[in-house]
C-alpha atoms as a PDB file:
ATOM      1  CA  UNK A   1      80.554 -22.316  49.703  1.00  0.00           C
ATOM      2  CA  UNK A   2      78.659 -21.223  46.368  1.00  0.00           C
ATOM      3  CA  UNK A   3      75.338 -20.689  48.020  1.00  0.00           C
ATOM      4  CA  UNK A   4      77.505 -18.505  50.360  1.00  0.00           C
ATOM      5  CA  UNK A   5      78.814 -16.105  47.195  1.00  0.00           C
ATOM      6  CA  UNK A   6      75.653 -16.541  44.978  1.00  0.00           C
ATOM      7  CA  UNK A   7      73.309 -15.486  47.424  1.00  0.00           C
ATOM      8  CA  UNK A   8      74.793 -12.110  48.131  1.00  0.00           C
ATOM      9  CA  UNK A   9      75.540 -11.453  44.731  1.00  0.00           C
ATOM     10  CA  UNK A  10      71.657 -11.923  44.208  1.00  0.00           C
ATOM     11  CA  UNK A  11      71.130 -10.133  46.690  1.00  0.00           C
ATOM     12  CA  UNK A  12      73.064  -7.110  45.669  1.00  0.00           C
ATOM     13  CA  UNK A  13      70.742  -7.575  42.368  1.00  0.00           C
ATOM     14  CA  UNK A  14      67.606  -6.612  43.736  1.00  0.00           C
ATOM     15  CA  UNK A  15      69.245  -3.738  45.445  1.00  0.00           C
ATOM     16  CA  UNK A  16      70.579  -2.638  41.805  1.00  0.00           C
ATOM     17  CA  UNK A  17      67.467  -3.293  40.243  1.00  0.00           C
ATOM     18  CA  UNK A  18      65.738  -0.565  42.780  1.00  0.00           C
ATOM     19  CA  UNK A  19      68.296   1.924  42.747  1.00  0.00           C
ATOM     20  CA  UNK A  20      68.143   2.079  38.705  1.00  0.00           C
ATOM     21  CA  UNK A  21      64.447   2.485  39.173  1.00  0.00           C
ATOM     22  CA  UNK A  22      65.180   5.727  41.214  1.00  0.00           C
ATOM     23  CA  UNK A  23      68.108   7.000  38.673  1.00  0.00           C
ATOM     24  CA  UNK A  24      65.291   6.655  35.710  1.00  0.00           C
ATOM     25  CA  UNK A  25      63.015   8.851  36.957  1.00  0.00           C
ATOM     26  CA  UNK A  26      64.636  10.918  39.551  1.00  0.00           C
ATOM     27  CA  UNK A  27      65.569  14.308  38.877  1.00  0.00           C
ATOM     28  CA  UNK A  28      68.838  15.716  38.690  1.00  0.00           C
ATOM     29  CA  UNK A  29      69.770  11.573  38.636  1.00  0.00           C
ATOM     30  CA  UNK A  30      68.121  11.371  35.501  1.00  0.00           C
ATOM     31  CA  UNK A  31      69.742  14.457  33.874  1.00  0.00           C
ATOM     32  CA  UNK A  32      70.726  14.361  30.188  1.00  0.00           C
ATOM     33  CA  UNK A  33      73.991  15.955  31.289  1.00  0.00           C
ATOM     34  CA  UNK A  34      74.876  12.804  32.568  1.00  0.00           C
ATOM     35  CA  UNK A  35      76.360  10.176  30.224  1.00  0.00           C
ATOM     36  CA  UNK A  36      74.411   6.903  30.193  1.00  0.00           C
ATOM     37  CA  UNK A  37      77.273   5.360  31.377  1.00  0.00           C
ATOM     38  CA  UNK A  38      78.180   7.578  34.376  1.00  0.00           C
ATOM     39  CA  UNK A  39      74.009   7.062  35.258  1.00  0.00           C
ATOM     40  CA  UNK A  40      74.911   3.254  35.073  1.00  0.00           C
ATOM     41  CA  UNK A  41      77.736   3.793  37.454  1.00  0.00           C
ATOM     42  CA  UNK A  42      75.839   5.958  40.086  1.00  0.00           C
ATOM     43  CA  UNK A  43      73.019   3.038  40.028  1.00  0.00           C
ATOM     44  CA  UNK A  44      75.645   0.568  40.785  1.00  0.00           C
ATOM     45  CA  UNK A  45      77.565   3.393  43.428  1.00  0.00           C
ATOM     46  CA  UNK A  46      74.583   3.658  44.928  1.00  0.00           C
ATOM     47  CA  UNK A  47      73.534   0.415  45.128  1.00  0.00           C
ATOM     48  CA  UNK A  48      77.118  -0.671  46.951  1.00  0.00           C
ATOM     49  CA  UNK A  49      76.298   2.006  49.696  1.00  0.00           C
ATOM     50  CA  UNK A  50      73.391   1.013  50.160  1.00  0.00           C
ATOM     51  CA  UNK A  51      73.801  -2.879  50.267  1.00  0.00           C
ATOM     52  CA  UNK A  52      75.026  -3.260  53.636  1.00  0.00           C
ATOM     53  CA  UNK A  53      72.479  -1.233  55.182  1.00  0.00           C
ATOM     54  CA  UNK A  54      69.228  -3.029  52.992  1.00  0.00           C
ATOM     55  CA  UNK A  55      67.157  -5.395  54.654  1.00  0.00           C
ATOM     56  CA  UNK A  56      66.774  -8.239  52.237  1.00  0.00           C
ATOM     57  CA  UNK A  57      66.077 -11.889  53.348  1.00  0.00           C
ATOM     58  CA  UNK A  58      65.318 -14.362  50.223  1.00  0.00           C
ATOM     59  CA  UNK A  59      63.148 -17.222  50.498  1.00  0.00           C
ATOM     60  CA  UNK A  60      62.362 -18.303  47.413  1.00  0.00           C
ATOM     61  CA  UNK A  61      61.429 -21.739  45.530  1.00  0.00           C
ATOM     62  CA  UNK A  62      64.423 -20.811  42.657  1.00  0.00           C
ATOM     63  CA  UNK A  63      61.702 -21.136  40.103  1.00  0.00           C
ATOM     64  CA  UNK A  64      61.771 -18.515  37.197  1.00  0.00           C
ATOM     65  CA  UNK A  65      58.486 -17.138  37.741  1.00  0.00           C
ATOM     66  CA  UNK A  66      58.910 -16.005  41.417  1.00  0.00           C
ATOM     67  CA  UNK A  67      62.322 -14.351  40.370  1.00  0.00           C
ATOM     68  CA  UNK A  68      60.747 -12.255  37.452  1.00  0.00           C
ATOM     69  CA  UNK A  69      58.277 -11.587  40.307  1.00  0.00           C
ATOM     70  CA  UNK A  70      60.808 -10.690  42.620  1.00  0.00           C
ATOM     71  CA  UNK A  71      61.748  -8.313  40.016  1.00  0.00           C
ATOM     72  CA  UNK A  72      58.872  -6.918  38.861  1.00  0.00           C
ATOM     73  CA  UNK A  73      58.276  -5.621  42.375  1.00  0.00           C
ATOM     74  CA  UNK A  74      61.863  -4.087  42.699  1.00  0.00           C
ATOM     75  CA  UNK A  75      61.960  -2.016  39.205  1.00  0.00           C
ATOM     76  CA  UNK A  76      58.551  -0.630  40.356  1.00  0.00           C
ATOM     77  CA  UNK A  77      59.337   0.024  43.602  1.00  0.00           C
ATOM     78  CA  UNK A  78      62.062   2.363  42.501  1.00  0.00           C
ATOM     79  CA  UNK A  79      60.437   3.540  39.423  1.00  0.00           C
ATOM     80  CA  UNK A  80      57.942   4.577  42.099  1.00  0.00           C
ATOM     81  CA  UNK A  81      60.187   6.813  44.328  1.00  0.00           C
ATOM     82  CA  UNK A  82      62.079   8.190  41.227  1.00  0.00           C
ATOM     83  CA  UNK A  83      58.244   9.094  39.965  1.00  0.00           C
ATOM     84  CA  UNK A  84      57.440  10.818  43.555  1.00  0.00           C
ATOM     85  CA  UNK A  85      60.690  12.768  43.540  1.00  0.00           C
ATOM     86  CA  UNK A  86      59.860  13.814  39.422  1.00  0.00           C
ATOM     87  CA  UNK A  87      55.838  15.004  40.028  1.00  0.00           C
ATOM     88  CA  UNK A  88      57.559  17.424  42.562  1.00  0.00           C
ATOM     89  CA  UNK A  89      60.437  18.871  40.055  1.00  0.00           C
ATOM     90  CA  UNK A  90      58.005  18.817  37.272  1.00  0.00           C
ATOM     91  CA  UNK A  91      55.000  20.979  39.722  1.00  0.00           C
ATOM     92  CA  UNK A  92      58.090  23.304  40.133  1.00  0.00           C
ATOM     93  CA  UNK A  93      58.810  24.087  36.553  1.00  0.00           C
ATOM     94  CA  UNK A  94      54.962  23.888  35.674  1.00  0.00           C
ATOM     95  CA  UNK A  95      54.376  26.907  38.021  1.00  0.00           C
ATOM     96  CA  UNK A  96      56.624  28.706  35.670  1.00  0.00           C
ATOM     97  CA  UNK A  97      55.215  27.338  32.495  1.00  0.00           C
ATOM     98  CA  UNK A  98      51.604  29.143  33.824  1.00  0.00           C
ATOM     99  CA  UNK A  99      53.628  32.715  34.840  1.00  0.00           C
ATOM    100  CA  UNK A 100      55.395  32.544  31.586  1.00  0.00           C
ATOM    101  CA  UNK A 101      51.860  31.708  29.637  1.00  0.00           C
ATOM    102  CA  UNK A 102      50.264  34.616  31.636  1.00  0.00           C
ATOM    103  CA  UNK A 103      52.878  36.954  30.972  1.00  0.00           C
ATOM    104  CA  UNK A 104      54.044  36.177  27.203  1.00  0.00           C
ATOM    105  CA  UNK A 105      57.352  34.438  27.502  1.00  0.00           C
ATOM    106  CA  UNK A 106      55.580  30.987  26.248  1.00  0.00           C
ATOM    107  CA  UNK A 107      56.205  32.570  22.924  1.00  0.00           C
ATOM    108  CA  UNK A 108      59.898  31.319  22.855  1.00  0.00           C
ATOM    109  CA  UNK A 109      61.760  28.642  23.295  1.00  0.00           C
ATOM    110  CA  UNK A 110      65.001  27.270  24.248  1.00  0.00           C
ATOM    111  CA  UNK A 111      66.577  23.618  24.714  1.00  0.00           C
ATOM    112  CA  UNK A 112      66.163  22.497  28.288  1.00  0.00           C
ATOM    113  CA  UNK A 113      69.681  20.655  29.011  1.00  0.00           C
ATOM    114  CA  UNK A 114      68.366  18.446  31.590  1.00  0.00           C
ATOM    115  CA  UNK A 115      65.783  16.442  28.967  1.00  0.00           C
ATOM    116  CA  UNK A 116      66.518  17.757  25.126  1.00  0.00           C
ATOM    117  CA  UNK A 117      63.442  19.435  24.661  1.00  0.00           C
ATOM    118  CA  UNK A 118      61.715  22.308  23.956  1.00  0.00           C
ATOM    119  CA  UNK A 119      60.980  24.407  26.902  1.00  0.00           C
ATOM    120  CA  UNK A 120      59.885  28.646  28.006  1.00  0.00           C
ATOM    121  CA  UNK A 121      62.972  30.137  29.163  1.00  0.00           C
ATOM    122  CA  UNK A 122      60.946  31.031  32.740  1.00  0.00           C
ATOM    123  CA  UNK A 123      60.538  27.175  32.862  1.00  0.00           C
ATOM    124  CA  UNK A 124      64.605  26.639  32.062  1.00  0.00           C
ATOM    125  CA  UNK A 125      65.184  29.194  34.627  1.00  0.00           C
ATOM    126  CA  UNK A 126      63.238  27.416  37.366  1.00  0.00           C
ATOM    127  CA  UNK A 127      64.210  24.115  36.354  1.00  0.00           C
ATOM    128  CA  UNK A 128      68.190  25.358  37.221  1.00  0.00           C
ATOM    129  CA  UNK A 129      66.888  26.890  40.019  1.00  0.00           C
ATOM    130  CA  UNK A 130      64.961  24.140  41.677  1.00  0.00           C
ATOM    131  CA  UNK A 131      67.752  21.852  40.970  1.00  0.00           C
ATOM    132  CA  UNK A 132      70.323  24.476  42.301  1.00  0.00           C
ATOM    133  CA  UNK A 133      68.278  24.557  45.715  1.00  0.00           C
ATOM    134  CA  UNK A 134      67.519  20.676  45.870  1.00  0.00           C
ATOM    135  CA  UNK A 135      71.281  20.309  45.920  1.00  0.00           C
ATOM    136  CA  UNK A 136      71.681  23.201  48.285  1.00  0.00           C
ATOM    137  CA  UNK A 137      69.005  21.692  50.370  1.00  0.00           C
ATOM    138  CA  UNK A 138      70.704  18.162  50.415  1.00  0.00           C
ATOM    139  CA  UNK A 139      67.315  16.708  49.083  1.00  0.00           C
ATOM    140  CA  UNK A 140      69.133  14.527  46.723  1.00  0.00           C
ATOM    141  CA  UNK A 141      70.309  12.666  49.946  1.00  0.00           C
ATOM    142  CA  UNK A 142      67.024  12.596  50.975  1.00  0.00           C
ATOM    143  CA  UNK A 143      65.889  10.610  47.787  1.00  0.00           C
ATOM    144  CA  UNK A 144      68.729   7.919  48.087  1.00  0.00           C
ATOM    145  CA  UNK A 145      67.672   7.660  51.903  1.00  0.00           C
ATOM    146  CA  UNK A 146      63.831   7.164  50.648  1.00  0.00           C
ATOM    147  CA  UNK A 147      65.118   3.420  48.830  1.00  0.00           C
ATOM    148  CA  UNK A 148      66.083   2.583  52.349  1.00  0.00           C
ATOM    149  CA  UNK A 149      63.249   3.289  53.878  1.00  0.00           C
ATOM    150  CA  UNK A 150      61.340   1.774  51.495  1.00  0.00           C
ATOM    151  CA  UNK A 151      62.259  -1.631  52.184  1.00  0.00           C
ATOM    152  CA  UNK A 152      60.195  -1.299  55.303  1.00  0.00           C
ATOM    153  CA  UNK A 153      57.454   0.388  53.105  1.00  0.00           C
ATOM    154  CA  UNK A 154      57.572  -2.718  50.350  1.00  0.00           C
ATOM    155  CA  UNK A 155      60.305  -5.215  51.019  1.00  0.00           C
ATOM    156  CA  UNK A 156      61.358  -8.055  47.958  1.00  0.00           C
ATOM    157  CA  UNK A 157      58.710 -10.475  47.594  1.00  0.00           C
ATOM    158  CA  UNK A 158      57.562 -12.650  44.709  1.00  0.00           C
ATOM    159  CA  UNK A 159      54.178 -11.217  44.228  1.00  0.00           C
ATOM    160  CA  UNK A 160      53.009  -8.575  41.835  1.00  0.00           C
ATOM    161  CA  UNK A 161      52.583  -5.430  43.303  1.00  0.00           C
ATOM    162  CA  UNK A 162      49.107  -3.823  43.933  1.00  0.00           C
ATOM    163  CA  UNK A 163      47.655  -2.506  40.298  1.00  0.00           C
ATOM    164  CA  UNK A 164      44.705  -0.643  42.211  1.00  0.00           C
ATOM    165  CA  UNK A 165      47.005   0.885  44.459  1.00  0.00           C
ATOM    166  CA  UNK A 166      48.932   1.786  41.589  1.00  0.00           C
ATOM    167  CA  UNK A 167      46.426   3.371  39.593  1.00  0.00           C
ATOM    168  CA  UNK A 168      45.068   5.463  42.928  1.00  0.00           C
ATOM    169  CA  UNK A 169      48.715   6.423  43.671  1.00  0.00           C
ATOM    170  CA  UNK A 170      49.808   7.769  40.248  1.00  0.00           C
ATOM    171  CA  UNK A 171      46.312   9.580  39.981  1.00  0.00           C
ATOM    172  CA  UNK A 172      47.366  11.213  43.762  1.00  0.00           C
ATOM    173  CA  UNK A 173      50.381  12.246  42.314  1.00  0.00           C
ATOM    174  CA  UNK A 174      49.002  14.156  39.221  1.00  0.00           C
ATOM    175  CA  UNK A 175      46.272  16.030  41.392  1.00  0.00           C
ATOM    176  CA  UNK A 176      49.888  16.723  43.519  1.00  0.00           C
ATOM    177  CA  UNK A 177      51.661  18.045  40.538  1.00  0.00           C
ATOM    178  CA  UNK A 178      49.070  20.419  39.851  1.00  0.00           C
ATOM    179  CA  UNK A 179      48.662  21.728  43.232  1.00  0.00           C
ATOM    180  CA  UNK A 180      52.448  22.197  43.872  1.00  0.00           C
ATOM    181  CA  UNK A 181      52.350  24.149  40.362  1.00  0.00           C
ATOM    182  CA  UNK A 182      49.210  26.343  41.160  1.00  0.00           C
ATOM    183  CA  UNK A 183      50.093  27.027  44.893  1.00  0.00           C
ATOM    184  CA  UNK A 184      53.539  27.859  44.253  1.00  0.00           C
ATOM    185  CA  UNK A 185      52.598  29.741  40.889  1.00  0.00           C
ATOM    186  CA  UNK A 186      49.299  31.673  42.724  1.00  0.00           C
ATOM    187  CA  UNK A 187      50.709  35.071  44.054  1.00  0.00           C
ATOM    188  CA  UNK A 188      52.831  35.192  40.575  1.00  0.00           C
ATOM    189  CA  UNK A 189      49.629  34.922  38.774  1.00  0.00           C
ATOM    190  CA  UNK A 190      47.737  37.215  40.756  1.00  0.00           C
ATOM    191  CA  UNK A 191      50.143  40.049  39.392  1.00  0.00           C
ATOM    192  CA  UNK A 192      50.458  39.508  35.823  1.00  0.00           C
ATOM    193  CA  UNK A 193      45.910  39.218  36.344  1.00  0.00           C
ATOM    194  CA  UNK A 194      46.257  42.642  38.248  1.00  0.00           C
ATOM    195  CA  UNK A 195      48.159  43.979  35.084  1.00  0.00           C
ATOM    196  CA  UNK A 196      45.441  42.575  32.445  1.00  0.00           C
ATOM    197  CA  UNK A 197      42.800  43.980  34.622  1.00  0.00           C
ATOM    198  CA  UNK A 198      44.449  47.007  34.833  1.00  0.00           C
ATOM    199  CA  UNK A 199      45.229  47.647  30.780  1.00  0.00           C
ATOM    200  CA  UNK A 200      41.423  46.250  30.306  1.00  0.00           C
ATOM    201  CA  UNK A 201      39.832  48.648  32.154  1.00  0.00           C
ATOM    202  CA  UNK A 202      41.611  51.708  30.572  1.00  0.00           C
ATOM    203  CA  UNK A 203      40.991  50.196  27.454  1.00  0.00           C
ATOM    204  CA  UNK A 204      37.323  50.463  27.997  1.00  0.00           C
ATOM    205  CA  UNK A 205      37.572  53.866  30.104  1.00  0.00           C
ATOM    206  CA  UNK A 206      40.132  55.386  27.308  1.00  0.00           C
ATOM    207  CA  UNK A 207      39.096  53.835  23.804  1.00  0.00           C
ATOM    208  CA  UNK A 208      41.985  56.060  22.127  1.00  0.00           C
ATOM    209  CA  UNK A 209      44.294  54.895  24.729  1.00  0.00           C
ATOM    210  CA  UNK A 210      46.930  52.892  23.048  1.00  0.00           C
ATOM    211  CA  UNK A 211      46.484  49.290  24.898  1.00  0.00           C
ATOM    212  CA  UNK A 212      48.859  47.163  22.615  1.00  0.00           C
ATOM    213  CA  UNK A 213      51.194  49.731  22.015  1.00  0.00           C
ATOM    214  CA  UNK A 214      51.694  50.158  26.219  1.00  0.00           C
ATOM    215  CA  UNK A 215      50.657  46.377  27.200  1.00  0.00           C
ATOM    216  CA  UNK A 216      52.876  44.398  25.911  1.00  0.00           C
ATOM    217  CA  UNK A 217      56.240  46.520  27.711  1.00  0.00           C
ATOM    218  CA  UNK A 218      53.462  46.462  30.798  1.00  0.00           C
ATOM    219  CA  UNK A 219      53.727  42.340  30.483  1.00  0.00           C
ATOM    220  CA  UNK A 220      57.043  41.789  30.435  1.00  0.00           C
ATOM    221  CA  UNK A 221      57.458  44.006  33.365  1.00  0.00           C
ATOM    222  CA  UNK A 222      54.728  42.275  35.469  1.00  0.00           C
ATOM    223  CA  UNK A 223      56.376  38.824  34.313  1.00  0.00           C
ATOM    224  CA  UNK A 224      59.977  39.662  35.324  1.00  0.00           C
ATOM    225  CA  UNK A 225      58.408  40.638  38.837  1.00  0.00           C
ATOM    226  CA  UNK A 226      56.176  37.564  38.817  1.00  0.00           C
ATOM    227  CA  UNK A 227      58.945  35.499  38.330  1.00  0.00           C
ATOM    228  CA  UNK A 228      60.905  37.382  41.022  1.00  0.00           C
ATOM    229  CA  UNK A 229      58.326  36.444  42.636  1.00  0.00           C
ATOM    230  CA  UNK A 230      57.703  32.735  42.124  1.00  0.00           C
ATOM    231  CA  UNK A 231      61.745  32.129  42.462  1.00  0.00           C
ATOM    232  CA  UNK A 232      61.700  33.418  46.051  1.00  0.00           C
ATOM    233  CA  UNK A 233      58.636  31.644  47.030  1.00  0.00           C
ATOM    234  CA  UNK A 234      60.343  28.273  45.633  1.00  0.00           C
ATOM    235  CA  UNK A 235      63.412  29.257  47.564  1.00  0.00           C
ATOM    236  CA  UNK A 236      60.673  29.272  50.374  1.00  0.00           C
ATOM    237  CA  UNK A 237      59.143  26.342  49.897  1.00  0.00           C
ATOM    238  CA  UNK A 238      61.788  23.883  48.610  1.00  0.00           C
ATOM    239  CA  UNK A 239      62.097  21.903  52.429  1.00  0.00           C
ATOM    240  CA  UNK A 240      58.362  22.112  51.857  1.00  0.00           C
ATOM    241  CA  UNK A 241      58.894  20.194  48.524  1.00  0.00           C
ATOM    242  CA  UNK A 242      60.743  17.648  50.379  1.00  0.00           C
ATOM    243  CA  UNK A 243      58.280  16.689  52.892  1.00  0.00           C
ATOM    244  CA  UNK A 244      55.945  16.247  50.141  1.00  0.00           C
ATOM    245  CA  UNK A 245      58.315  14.078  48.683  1.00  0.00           C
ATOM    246  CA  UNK A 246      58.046  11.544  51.422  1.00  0.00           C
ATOM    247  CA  UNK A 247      54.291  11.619  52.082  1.00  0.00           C
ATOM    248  CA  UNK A 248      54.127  10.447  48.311  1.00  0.00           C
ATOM    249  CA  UNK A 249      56.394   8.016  48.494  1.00  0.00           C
ATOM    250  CA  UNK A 250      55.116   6.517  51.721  1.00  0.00           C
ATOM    251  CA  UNK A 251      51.912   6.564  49.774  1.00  0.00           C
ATOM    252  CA  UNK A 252      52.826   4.745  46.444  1.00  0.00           C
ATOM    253  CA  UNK A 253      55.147   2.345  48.342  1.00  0.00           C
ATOM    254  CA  UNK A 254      52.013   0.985  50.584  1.00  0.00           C
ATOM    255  CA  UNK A 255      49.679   0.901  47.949  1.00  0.00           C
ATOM    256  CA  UNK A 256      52.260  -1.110  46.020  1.00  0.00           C
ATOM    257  CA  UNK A 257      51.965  -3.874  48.455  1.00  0.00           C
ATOM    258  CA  UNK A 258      48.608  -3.355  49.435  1.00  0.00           C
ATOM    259  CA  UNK A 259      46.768  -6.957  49.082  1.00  0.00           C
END
């Protein structure tokens, strides 16, 4: 009769222990909006939803090694899918971190409300409007549905999970982030370059010609169109975003329990 309530009270466990993973790193999850507390409670939300549906079998030898094993692998297992579903957010904004360094808006700075820092009002304005269309997009469903499929990916076991596949995996993900953020950020970037081509060559063909005078105005133009730009291209491109999302985590999750 205990076995039968302990056991799926551990196994609830290791589905919390995942789902936190996922609300750490995840974006919109993760936002500093969101009290600590109601974070803990969507974990634990979450984690009841999902709980039925999770296929968990334990067969372990009860010692204490095997279950900080066992747990090892779950917290990076969902500190893995929260970090898939973060490269992709943070390739967003960093598209408009490179139009707003192009184009002069880098020079100030506001408080980003999602993580407390310091951040280029083009980047604060994609942020809110990547996480505007992930939740018009119902991507955020599509993360919670990724720690199901995971357990097909890397179910619980009390082994370590790969460190070479780890170390490939995150290194995948940063050459990702910066490809997202150049590719989405490229036809932006073309016109702010068109503009600085533009004011350099009648700089050179008109010496007299007032260049910083008429440049700057010229900037803020091109950026405000670049940005135009770069918001309807991410409009664009956000189900794109999400099928990166799951080639990633596919990725990380079988390198994590590669042998």
């Amino acid at each position: 009769m205990t076995d039968a309530i302990i056991e799926p009270l551990l196994e609830f466990g290791l589905v919390l222990v995942r789902a936190s993973g996922l609300v750490v790193f995840c974006p919109i999850f993760n936002s500093r909006q969101l009290p600590r507390r109601f974070r803990a409670l969507l974990a634990l939300a979450i984690s009841a939803v999902l709980f039925p549906l999770a296929p968990i079998v334990l067969n372990m030898d009860g010692t204490v090694t095997s279950w900080v094993l066992l747990l090892l692998r779950e917290l990076v297992a969902g500190l893995g899918l929260g970090l898939a579903a973060r490269v992709i957010f943070d390739g967003v904004e960093g598209a408009a971190r490179l139009v707003a360094g192009q184009s002069g808006f880098a020079l100030a700075s506001m408080i980003d409300p999602f993580t407390g820092g310091q951040s280029a009002p083009p980047a604060l304005f994609q942020s809110l409007l990547a996480t505007t269309l992930i939740l018009a997009a119902d991507l955020h469903h599509l993360f919670i549905r990724g720690l199901i499929t995971s357990y097909g990916l890397l179910p619980p076991a009390a082994t370590l999970p790969s460190v070479d596949g780890m170390q490939a995996s995150v290194a995948a993900m940063g050459t990702r982030l910066f490809s997202i953020a150049v590719q989405l950020a490229g036809p932006a970037l073309v016109i702010t370059f068109a503009v600085d081509l533009v004011l350099v060559l009648m700089g050179r063909a008109l010496p007299q010609f007032p260049v910083l005078m008429v440049g700057y105005p010229l900037k803020v133009a091109a950026g405000l169109i670049a940005m135009g730009v770069l918001a309807s291209i991410t409009a664009v491109a956000i189900r794109w975003v999400g099928t990166m999302f799951v080639s990633d985590a596919t990725a990380l999750l079988a390198a994590l329990g590669a042998a």
